[in-house]
N, C-alpha and C. Protein backbone atom coordinates (compact mmCIF):
# COMPACT_ATOMS: atom_id res chain seq x y z
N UNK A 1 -159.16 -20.20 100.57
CA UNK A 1 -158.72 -21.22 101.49
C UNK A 1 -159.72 -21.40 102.63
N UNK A 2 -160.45 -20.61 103.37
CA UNK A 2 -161.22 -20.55 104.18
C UNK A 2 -162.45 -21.39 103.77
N UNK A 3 -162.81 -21.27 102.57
CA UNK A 3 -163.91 -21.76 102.29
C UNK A 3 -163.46 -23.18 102.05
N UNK A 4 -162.66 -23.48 101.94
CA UNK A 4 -161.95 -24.79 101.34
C UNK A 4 -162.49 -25.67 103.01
N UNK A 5 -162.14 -24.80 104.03
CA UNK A 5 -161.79 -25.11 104.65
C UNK A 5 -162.88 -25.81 106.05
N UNK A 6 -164.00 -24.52 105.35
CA UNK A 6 -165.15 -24.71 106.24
C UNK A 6 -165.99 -25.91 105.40
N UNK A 7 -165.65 -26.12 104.22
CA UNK A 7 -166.68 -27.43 103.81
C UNK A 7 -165.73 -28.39 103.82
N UNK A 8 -164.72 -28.50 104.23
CA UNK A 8 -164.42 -29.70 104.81
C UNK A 8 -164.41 -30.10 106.11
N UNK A 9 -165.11 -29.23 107.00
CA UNK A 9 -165.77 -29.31 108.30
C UNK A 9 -166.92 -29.75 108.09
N UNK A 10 -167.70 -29.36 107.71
CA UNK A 10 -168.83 -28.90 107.12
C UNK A 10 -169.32 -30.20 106.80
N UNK A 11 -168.06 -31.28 105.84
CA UNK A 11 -168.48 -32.94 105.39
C UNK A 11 -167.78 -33.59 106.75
N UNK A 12 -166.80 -33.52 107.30
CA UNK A 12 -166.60 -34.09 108.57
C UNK A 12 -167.96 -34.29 109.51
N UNK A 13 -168.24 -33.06 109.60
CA UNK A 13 -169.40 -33.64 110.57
C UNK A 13 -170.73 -34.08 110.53
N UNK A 14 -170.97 -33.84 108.78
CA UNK A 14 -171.80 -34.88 108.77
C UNK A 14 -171.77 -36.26 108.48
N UNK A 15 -170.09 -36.43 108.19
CA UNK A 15 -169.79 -37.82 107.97
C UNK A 15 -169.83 -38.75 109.99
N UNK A 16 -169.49 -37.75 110.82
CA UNK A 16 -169.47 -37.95 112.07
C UNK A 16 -171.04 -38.25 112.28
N UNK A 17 -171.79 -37.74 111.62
CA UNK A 17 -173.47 -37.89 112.20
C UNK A 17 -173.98 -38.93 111.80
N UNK A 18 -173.23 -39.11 110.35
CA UNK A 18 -173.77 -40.45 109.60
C UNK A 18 -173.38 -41.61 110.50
N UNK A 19 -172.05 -41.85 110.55
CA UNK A 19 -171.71 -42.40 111.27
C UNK A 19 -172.39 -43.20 112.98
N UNK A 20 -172.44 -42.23 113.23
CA UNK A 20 -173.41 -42.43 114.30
C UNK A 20 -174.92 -42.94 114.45
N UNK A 21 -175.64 -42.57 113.49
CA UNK A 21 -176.53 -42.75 113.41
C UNK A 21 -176.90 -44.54 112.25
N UNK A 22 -175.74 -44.60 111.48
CA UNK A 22 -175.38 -45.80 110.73
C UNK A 22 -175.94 -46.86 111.62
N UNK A 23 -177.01 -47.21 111.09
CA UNK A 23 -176.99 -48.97 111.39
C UNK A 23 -177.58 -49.52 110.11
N UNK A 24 -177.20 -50.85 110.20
CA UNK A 24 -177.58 -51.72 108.95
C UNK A 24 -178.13 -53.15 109.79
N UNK A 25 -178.69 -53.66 109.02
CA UNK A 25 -179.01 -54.98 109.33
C UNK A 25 -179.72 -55.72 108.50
N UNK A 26 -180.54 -57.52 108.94
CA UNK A 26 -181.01 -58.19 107.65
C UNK A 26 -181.16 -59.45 108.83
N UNK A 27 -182.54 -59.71 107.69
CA UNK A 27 -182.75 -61.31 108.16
C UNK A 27 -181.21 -62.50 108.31
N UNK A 28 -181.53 -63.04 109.01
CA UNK A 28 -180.26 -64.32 109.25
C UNK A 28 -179.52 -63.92 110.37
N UNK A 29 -179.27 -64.69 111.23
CA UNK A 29 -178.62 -64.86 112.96
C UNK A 29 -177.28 -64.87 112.06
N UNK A 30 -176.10 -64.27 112.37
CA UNK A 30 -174.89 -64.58 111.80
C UNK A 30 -174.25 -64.67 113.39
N UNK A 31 -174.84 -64.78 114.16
CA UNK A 31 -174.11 -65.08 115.44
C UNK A 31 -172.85 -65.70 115.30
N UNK A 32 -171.88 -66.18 116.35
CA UNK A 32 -170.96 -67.04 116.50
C UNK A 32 -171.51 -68.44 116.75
N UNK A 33 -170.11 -69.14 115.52
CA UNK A 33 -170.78 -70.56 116.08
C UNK A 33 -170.48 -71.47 117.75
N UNK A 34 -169.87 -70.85 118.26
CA UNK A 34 -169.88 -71.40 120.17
C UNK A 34 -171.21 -71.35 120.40
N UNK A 35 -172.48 -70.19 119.84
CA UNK A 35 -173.19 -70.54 120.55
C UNK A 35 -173.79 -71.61 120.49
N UNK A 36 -174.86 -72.42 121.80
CA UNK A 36 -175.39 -73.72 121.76
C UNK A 36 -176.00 -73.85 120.58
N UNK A 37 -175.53 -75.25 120.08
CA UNK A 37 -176.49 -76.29 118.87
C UNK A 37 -177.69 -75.62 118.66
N UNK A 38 -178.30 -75.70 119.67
CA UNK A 38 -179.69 -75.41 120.28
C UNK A 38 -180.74 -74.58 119.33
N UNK A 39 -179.48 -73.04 119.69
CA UNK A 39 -180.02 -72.37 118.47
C UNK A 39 -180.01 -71.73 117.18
N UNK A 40 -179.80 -72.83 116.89
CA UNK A 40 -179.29 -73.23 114.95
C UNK A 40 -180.57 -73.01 114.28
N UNK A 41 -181.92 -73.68 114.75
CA UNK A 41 -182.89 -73.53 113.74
C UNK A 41 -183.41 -72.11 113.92
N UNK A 42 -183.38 -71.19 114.98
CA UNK A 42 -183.80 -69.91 114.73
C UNK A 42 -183.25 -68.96 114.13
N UNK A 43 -181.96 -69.29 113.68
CA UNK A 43 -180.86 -68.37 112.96
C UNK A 43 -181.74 -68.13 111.59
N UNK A 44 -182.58 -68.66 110.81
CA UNK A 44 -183.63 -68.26 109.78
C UNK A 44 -184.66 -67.47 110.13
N UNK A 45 -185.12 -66.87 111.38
CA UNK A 45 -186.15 -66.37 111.86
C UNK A 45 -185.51 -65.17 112.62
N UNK A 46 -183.79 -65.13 112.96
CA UNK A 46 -183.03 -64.01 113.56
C UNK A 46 -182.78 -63.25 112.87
N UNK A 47 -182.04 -61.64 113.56
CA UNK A 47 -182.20 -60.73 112.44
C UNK A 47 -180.59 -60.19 113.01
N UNK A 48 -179.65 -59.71 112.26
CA UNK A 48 -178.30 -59.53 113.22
C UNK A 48 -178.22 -57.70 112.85
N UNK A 49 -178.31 -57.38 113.47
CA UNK A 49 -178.17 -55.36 113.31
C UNK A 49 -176.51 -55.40 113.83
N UNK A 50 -176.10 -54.06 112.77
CA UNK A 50 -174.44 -53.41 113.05
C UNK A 50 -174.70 -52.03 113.09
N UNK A 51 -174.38 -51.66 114.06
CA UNK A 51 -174.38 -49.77 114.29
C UNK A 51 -174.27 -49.15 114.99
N UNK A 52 -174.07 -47.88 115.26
CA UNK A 52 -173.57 -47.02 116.23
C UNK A 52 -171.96 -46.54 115.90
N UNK A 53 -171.70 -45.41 116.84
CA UNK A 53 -170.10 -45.22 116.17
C UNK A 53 -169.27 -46.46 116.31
N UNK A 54 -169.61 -46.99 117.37
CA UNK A 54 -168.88 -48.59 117.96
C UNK A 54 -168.92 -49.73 117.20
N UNK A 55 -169.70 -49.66 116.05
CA UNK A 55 -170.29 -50.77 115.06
C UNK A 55 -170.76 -51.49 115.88
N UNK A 56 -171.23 -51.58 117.09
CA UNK A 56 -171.89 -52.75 117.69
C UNK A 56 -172.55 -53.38 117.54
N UNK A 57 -172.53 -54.93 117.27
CA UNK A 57 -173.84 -56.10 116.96
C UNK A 57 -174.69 -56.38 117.96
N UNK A 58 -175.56 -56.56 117.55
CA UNK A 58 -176.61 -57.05 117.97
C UNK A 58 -177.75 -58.58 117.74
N UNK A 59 -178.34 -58.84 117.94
CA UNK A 59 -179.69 -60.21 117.46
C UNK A 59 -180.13 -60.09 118.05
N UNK A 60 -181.74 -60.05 116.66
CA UNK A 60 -183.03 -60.10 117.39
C UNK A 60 -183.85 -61.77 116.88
N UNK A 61 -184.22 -62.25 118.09
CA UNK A 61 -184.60 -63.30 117.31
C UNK A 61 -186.81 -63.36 118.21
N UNK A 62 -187.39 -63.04 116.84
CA UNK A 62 -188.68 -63.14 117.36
C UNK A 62 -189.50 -64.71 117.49
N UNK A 63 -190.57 -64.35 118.01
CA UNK A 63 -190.79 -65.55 118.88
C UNK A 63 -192.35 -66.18 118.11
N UNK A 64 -192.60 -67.27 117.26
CA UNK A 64 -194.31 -66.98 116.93
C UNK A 64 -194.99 -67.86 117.58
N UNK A 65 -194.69 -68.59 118.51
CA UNK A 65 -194.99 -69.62 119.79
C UNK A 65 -194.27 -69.58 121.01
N UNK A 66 -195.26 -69.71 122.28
CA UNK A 66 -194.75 -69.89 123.59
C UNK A 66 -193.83 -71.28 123.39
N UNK A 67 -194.52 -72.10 123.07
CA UNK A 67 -193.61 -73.34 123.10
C UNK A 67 -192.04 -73.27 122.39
N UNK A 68 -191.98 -72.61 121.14
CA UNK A 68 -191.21 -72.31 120.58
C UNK A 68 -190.07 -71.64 121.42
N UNK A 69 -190.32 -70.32 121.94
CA UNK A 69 -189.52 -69.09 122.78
C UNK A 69 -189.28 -70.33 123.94
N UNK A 70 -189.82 -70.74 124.73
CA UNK A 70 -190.11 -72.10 126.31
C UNK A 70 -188.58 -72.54 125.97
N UNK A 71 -188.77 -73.19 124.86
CA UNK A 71 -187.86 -74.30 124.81
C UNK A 71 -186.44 -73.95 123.85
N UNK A 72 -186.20 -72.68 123.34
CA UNK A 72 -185.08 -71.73 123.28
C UNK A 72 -184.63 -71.09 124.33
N UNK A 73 -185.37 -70.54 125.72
CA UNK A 73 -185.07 -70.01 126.61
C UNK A 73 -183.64 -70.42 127.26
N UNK A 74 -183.66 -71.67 127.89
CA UNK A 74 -182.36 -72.36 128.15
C UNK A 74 -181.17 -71.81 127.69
N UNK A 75 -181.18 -71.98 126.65
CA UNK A 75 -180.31 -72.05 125.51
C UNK A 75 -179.58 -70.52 125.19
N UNK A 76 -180.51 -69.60 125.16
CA UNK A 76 -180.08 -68.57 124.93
C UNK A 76 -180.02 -67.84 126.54
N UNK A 77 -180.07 -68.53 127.67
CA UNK A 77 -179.37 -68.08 128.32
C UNK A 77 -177.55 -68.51 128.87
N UNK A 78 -177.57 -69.15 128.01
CA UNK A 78 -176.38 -69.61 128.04
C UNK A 78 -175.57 -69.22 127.41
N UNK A 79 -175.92 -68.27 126.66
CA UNK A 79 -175.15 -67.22 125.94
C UNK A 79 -174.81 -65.69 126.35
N UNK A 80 -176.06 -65.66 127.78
CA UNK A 80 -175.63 -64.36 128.57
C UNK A 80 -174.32 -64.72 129.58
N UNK A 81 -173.50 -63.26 129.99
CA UNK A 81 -172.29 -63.54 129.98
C UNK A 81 -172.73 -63.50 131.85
N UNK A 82 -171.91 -64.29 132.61
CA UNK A 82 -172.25 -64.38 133.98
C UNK A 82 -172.49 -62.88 134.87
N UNK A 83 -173.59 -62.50 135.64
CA UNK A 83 -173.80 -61.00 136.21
C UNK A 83 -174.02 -60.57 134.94
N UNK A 84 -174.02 -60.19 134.02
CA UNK A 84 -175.13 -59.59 132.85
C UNK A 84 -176.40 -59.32 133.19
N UNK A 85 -177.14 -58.24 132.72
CA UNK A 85 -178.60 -58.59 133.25
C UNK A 85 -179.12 -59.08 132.14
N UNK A 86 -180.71 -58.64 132.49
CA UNK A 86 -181.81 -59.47 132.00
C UNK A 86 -182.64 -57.89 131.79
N UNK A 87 -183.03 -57.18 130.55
CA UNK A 87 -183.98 -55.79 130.62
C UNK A 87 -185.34 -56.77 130.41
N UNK A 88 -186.46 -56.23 130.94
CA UNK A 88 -187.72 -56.24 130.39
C UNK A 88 -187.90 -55.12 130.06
N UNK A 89 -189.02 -55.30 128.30
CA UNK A 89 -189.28 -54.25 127.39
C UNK A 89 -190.70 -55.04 127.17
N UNK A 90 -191.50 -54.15 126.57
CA UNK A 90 -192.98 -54.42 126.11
C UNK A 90 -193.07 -53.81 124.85
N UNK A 91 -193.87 -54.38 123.69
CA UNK A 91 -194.03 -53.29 122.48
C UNK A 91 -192.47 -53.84 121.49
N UNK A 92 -193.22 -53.34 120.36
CA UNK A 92 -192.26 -53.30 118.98
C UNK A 92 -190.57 -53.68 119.46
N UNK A 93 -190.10 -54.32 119.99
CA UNK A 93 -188.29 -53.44 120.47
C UNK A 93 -187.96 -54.62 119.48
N UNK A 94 -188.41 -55.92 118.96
CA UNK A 94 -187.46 -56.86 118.44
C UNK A 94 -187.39 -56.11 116.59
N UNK A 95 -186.17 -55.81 116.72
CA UNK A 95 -186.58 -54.91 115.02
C UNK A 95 -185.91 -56.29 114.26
N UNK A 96 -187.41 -56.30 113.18
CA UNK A 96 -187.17 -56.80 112.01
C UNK A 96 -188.37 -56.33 111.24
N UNK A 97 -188.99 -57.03 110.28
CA UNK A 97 -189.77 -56.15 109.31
C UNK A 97 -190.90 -56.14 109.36
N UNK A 98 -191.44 -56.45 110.26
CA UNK A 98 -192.47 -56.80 111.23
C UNK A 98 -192.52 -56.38 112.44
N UNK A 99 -193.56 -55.42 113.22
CA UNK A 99 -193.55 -54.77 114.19
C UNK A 99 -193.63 -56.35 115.46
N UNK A 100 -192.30 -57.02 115.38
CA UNK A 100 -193.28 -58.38 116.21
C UNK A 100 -193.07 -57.94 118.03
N UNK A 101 -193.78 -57.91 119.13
CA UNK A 101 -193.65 -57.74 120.06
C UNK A 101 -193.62 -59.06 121.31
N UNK A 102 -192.33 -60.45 120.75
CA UNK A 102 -192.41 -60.78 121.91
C UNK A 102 -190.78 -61.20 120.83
N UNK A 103 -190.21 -61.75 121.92
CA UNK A 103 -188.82 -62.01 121.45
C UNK A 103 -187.59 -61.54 122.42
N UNK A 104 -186.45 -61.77 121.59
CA UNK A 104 -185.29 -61.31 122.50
C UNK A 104 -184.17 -60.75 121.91
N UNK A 105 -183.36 -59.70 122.66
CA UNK A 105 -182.33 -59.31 121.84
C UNK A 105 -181.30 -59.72 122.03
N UNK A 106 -180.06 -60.11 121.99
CA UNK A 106 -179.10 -60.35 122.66
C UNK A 106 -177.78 -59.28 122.26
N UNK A 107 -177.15 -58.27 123.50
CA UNK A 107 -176.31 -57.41 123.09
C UNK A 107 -175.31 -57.75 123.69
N UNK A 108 -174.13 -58.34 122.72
CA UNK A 108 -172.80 -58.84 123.12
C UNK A 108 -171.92 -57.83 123.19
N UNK A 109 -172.15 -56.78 124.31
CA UNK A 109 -171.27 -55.44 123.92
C UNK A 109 -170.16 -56.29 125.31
N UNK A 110 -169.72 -55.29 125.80
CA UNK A 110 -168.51 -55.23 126.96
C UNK A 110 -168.95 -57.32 128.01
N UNK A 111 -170.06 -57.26 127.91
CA UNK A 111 -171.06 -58.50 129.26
C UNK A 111 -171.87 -58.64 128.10
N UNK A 112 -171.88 -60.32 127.74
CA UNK A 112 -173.20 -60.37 126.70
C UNK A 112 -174.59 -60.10 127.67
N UNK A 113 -175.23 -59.08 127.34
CA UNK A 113 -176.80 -59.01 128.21
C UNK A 113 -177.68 -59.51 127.30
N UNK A 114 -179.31 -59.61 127.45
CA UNK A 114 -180.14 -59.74 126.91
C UNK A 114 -181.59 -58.83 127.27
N UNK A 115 -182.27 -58.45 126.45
CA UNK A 115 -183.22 -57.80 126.23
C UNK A 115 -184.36 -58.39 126.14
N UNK A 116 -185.20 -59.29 127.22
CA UNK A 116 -186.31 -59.89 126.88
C UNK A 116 -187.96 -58.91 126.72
N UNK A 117 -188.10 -59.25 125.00
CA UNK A 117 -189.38 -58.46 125.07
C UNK A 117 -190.75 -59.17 125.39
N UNK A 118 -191.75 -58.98 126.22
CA UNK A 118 -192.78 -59.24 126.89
C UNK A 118 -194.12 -59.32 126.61
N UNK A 119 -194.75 -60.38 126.10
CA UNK A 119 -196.09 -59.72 125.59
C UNK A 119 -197.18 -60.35 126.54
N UNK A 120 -196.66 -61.18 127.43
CA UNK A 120 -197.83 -62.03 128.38
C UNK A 120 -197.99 -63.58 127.85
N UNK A 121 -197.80 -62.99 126.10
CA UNK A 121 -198.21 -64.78 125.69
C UNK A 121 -197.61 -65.55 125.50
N UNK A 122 -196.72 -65.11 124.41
CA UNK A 122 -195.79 -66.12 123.86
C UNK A 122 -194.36 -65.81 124.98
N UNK A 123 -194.10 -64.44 125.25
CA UNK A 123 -193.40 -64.52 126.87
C UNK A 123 -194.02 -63.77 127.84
N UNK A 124 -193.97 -65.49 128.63
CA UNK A 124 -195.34 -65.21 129.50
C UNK A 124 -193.95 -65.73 131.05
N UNK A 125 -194.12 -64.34 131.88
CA UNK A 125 -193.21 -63.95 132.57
C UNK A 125 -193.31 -65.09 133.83
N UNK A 126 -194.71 -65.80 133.90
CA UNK A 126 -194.92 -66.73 134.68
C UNK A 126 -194.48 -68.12 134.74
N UNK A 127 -194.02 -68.26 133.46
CA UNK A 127 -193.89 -69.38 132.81
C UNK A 127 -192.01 -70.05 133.12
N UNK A 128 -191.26 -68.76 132.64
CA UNK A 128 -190.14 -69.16 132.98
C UNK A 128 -189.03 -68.35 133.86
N UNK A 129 -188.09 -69.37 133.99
CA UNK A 129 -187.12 -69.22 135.24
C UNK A 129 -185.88 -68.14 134.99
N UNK A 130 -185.63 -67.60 135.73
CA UNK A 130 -184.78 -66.52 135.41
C UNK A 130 -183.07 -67.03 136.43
N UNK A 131 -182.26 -66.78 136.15
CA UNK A 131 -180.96 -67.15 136.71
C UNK A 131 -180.55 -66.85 137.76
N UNK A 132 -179.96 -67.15 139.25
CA UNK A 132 -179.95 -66.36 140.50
C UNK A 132 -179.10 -65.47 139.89
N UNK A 133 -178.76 -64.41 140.94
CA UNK A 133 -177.90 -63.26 141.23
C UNK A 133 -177.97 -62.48 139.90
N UNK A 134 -179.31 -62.80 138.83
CA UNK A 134 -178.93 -62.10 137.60
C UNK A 134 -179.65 -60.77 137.87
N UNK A 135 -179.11 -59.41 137.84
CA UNK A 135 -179.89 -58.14 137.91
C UNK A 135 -181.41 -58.14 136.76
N UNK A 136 -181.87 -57.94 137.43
CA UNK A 136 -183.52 -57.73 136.01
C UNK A 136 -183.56 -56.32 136.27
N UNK A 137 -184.23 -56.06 135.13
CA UNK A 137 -183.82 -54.43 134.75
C UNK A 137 -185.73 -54.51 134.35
N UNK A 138 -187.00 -53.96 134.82
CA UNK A 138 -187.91 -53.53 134.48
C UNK A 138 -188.43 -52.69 133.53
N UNK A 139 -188.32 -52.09 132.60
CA UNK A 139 -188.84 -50.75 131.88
C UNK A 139 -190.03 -51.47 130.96
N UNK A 140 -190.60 -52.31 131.33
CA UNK A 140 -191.67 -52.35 130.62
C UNK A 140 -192.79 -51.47 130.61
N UNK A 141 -192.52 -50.41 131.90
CA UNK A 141 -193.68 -50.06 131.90
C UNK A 141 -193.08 -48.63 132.10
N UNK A 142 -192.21 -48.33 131.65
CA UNK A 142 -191.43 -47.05 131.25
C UNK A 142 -191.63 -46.00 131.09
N UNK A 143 -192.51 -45.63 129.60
CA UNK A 143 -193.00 -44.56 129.04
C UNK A 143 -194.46 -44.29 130.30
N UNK A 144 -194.95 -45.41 130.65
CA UNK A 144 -196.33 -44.63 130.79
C UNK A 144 -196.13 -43.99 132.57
N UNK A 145 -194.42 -44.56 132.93
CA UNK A 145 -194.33 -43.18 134.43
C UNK A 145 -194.18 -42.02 133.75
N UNK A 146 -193.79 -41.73 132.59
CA UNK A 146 -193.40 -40.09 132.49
C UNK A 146 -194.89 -39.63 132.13
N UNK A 147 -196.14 -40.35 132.32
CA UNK A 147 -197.29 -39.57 131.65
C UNK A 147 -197.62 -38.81 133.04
């Protein structure tokens, strides 16, 4: 009985690890349709991730023109939830199958926030307008304080 007992601990917790560590995802924005018209044609170029113990969703939608990202900007801020912030990130963060480094995430957890990733070009921080009273969250340059 004991032994019965310890491997069914034993699969509990690695079903608990799996769990946790579980994410899935795939090309195609499966967003909600409320969000704006706007951004309908990038839903082929978005990527929608599910995971964590919370199953939480996510979208990443990468960017292969300034003009392109410019004139989505609007739009997908209108999908952040009011006082939400705004993170800056630099480097790989938009996951799809392609290491692409400019883009955005959008995490509709508790406050839809967004995750804008930064590359200078195609988001070029000079270029566009950010929302009053919205908190911006910096870590672009993150890793290289702990050096």
């Amino acid at each position: 009985m004991n032994r019965r007992t310890a491997l069914l601990a034993a699969i509990a917790c690695c079903a608990a690890g799996s769990a946790y560590a579980f994410s899935e995802g795939g090309p195609g924005g499966t967003w909600p349709k409320s969000w704006p018209k706007e951004l309908e044609p990038l839903r082929k170029q978005a990527w929608t991730w599910v995971g964590g113990l919370a199953m939480n969703t996510s979208y990443a939608i990468p960017f292969a023109t300034r003009e392109e990202f410019e004139s989505a900007w609007p739009h997908i801020l209108k999908v952040k939830s009011k006082g939400a912030s705004i993170t800056l990130k630099r480097g790989p963060h938009v996951h799809v199958e392609t290491a692409k480094t400019a883009g955005v995430l959008i995490l509709p957890l508790s406050d839809t926030s967004i995750v804008l990733v930064v590359d200078g070009e195609i988001v070029d921080l000079n270029r566009i307008a950010f929302p009053a009273e919205t908190p911006i969250i910096d870590e672009r340059f993150k890793d290289e304080k702990k050096k």
